[in-house]
PDB file of N, CA and C in Angstrom:
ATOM      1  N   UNK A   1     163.555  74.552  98.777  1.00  0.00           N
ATOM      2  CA  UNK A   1     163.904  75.902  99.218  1.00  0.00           C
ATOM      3  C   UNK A   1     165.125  76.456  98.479  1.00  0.00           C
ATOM      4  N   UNK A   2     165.880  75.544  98.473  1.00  0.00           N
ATOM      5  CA  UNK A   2     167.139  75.971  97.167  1.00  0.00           C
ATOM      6  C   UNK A   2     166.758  76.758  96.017  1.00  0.00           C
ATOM      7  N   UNK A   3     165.834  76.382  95.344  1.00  0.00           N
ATOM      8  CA  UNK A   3     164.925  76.927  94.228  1.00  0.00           C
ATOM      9  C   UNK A   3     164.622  78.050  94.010  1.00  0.00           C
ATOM     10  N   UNK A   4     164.418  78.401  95.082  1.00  0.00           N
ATOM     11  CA  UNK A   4     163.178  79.694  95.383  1.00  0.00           C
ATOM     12  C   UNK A   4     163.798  80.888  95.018  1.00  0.00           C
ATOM     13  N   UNK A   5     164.814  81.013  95.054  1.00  0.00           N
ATOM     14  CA  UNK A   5     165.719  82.844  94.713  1.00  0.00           C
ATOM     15  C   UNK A   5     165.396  82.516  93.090  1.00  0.00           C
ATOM     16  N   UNK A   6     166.242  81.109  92.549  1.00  0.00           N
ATOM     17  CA  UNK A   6     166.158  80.654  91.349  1.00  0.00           C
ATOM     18  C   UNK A   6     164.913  81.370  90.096  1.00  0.00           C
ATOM     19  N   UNK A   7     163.782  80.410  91.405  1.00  0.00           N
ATOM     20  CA  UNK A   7     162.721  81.027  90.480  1.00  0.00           C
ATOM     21  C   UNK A   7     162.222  82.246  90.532  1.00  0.00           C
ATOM     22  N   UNK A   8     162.590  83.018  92.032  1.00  0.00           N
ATOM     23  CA  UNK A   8     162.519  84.809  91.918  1.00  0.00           C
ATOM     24  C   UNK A   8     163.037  85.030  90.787  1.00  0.00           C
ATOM     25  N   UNK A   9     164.477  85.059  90.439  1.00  0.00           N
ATOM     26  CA  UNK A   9     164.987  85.625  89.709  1.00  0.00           C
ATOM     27  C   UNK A   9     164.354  85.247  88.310  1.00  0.00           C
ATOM     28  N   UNK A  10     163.859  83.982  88.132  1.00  0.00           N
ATOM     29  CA  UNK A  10     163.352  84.109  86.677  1.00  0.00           C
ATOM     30  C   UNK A  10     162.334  84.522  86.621  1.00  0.00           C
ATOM     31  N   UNK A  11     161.699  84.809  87.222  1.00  0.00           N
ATOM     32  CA  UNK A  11     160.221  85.837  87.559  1.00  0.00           C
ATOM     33  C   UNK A  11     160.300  87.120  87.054  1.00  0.00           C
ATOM     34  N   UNK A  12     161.608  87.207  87.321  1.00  0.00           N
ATOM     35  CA  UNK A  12     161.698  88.767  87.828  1.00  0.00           C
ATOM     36  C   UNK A  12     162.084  89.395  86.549  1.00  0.00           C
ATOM     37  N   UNK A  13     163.135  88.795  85.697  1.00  0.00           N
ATOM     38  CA  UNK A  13     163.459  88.997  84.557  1.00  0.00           C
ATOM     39  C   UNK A  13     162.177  88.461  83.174  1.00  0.00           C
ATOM     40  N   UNK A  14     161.503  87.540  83.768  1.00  0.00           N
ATOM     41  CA  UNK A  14     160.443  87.662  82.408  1.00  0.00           C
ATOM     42  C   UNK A  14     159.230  88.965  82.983  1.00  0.00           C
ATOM     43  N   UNK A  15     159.087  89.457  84.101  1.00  0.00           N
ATOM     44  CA  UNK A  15     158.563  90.810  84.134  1.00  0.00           C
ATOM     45  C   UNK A  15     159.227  91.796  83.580  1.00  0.00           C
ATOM     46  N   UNK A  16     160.336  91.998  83.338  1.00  0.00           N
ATOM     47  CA  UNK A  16     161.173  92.860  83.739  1.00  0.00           C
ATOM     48  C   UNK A  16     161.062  92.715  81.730  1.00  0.00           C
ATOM     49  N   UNK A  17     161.293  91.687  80.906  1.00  0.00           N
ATOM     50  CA  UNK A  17     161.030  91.809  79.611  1.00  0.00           C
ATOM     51  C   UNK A  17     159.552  91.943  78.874  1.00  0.00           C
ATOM     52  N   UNK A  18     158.973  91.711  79.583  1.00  0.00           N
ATOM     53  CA  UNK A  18     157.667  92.127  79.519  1.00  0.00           C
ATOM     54  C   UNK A  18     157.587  93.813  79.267  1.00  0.00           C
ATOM     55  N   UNK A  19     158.037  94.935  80.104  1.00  0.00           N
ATOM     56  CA  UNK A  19     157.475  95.521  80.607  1.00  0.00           C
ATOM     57  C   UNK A  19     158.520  96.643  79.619  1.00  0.00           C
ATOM     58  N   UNK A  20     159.846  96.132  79.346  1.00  0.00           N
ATOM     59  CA  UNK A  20     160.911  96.647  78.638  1.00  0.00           C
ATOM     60  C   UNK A  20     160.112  96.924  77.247  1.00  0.00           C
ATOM     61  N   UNK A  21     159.233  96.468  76.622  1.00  0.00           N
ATOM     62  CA  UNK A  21     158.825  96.285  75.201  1.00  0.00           C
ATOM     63  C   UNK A  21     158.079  97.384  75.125  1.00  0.00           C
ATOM     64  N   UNK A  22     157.307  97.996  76.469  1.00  0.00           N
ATOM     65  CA  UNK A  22     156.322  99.255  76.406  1.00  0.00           C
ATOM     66  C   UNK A  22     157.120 100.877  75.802  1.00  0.00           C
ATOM     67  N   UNK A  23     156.154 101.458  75.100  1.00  0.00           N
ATOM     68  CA  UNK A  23     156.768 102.608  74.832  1.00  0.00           C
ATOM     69  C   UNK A  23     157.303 103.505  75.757  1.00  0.00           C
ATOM     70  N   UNK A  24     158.001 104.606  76.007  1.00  0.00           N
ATOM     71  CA  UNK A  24     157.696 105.154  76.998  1.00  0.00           C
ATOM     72  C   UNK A  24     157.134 106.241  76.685  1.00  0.00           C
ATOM     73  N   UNK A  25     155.862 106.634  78.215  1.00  0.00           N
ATOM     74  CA  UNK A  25     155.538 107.131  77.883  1.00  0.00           C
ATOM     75  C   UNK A  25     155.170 108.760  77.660  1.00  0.00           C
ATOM     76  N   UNK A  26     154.473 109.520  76.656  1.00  0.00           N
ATOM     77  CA  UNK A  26     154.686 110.514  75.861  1.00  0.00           C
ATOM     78  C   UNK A  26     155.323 110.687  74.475  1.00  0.00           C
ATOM     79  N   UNK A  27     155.928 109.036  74.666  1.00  0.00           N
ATOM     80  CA  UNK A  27     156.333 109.244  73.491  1.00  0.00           C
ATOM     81  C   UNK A  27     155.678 109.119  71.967  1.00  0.00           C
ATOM     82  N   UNK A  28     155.899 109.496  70.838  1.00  0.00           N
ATOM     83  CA  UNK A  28     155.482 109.148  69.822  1.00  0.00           C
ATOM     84  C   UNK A  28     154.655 108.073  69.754  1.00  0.00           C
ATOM     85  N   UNK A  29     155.366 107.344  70.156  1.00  0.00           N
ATOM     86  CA  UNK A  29     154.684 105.502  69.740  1.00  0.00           C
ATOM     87  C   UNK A  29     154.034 105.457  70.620  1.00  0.00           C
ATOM     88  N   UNK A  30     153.835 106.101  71.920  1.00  0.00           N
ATOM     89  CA  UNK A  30     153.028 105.703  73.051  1.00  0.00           C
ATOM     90  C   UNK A  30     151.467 106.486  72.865  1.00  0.00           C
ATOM     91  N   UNK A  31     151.574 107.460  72.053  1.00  0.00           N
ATOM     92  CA  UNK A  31     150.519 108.636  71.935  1.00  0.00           C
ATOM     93  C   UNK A  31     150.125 107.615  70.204  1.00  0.00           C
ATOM     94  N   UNK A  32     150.225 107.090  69.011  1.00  0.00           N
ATOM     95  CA  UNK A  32     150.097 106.227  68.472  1.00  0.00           C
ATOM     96  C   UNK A  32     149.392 105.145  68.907  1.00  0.00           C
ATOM     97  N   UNK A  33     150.111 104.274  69.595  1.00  0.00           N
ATOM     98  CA  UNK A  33     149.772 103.274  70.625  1.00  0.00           C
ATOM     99  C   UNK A  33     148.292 103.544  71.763  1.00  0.00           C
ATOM    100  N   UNK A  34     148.375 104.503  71.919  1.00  0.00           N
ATOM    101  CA  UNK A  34     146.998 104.980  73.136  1.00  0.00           C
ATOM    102  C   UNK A  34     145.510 105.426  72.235  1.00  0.00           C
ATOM    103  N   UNK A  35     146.482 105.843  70.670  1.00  0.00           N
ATOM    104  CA  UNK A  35     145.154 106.501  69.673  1.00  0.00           C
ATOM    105  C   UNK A  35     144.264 105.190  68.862  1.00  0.00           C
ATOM    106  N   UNK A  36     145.214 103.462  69.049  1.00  0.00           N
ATOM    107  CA  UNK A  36     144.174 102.709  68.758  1.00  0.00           C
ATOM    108  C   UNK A  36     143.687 101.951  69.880  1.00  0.00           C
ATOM    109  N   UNK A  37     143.340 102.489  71.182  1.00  0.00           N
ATOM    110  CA  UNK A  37     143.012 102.086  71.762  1.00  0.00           C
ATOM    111  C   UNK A  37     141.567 102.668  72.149  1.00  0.00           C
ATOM    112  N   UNK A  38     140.422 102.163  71.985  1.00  0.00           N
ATOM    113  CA  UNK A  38     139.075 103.030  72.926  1.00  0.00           C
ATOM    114  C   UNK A  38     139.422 103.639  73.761  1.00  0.00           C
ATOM    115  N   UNK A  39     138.778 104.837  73.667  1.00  0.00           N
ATOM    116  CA  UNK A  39     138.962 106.175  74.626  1.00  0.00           C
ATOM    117  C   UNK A  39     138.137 104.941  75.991  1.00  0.00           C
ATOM    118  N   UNK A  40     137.331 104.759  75.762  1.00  0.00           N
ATOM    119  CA  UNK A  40     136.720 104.114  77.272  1.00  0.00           C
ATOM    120  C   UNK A  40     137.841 103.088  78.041  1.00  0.00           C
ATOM    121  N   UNK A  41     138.754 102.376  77.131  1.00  0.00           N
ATOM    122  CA  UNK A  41     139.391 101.476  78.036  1.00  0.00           C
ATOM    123  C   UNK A  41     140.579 102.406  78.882  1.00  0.00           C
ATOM    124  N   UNK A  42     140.963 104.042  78.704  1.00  0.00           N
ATOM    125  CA  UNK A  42     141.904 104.809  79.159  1.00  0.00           C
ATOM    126  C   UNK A  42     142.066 104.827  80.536  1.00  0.00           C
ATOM    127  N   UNK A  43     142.960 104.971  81.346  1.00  0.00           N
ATOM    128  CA  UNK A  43     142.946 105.422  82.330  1.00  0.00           C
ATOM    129  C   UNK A  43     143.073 106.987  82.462  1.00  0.00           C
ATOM    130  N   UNK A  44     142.690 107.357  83.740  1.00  0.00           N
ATOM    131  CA  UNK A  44     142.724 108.693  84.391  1.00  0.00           C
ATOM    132  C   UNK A  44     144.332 108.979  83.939  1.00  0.00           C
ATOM    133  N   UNK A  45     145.146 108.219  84.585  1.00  0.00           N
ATOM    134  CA  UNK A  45     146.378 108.747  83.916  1.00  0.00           C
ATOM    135  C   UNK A  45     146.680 109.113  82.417  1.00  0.00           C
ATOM    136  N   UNK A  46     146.499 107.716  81.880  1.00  0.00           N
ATOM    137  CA  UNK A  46     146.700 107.858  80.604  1.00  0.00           C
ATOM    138  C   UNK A  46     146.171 109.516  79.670  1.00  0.00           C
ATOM    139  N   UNK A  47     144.652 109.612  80.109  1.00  0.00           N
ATOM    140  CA  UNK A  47     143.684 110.471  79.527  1.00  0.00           C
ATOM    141  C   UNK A  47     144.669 111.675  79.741  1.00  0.00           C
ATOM    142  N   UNK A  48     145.127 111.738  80.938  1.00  0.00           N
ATOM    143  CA  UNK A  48     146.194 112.869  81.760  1.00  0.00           C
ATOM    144  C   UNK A  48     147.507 113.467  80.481  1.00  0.00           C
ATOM    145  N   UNK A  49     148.098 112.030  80.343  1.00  0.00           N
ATOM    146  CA  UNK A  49     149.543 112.008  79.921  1.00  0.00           C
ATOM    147  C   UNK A  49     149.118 112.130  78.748  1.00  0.00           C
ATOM    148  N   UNK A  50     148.043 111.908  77.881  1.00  0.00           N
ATOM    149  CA  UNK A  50     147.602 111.926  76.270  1.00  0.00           C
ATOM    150  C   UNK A  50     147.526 113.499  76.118  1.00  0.00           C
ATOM    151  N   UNK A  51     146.948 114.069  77.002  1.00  0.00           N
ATOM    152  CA  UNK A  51     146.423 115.710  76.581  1.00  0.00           C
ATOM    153  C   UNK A  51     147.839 116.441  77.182  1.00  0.00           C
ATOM    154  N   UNK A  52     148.617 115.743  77.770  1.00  0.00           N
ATOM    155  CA  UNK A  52     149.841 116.729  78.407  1.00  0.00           C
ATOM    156  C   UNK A  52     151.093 116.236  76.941  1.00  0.00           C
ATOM    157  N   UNK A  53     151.423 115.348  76.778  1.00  0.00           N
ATOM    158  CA  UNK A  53     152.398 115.194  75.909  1.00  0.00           C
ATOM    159  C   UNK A  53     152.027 114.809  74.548  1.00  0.00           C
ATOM    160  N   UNK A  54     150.646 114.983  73.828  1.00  0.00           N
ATOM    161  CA  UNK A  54     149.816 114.226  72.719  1.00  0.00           C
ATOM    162  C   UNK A  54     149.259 115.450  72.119  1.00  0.00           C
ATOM    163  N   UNK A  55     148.730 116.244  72.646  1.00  0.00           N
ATOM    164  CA  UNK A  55     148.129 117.079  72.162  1.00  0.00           C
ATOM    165  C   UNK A  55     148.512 118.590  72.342  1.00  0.00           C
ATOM    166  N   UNK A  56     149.072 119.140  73.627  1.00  0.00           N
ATOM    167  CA  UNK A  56     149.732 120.209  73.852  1.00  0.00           C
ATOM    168  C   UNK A  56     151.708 120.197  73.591  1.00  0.00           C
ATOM    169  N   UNK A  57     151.464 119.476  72.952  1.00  0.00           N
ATOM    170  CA  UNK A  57     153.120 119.274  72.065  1.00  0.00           C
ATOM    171  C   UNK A  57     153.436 120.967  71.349  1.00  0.00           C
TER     172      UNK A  57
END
């Protein structure tokens, strides 16, 4: 039980670098990043945020 915050916390920080590496998004690299991806694997959002900050720029 000692452990357990231990290993929260290292949990938490290899999510937390994980997630740091993503573009953000609208941005350049994220609208790049979304254009080699299949239109079929998109999400509703994504499809959303591509035509709002990707194309009406």
């Amino acid at each position: 039980m000692r452990h357990l915050p231990l290993a929260m916390m290292a949990g938490f920080f290899a999510l937390l670098s994980l997630t740091a590496c993503a573009p953000e998004v609208g941005s350049d690299e994220w609208c790049a990043e979304l254009k080699k991806t299949p239109q079929g694997d998109w999400t509703v959002d994504e499809v959303t945020n591509y035509a709002k900050f990707c194309l009406l720029k």
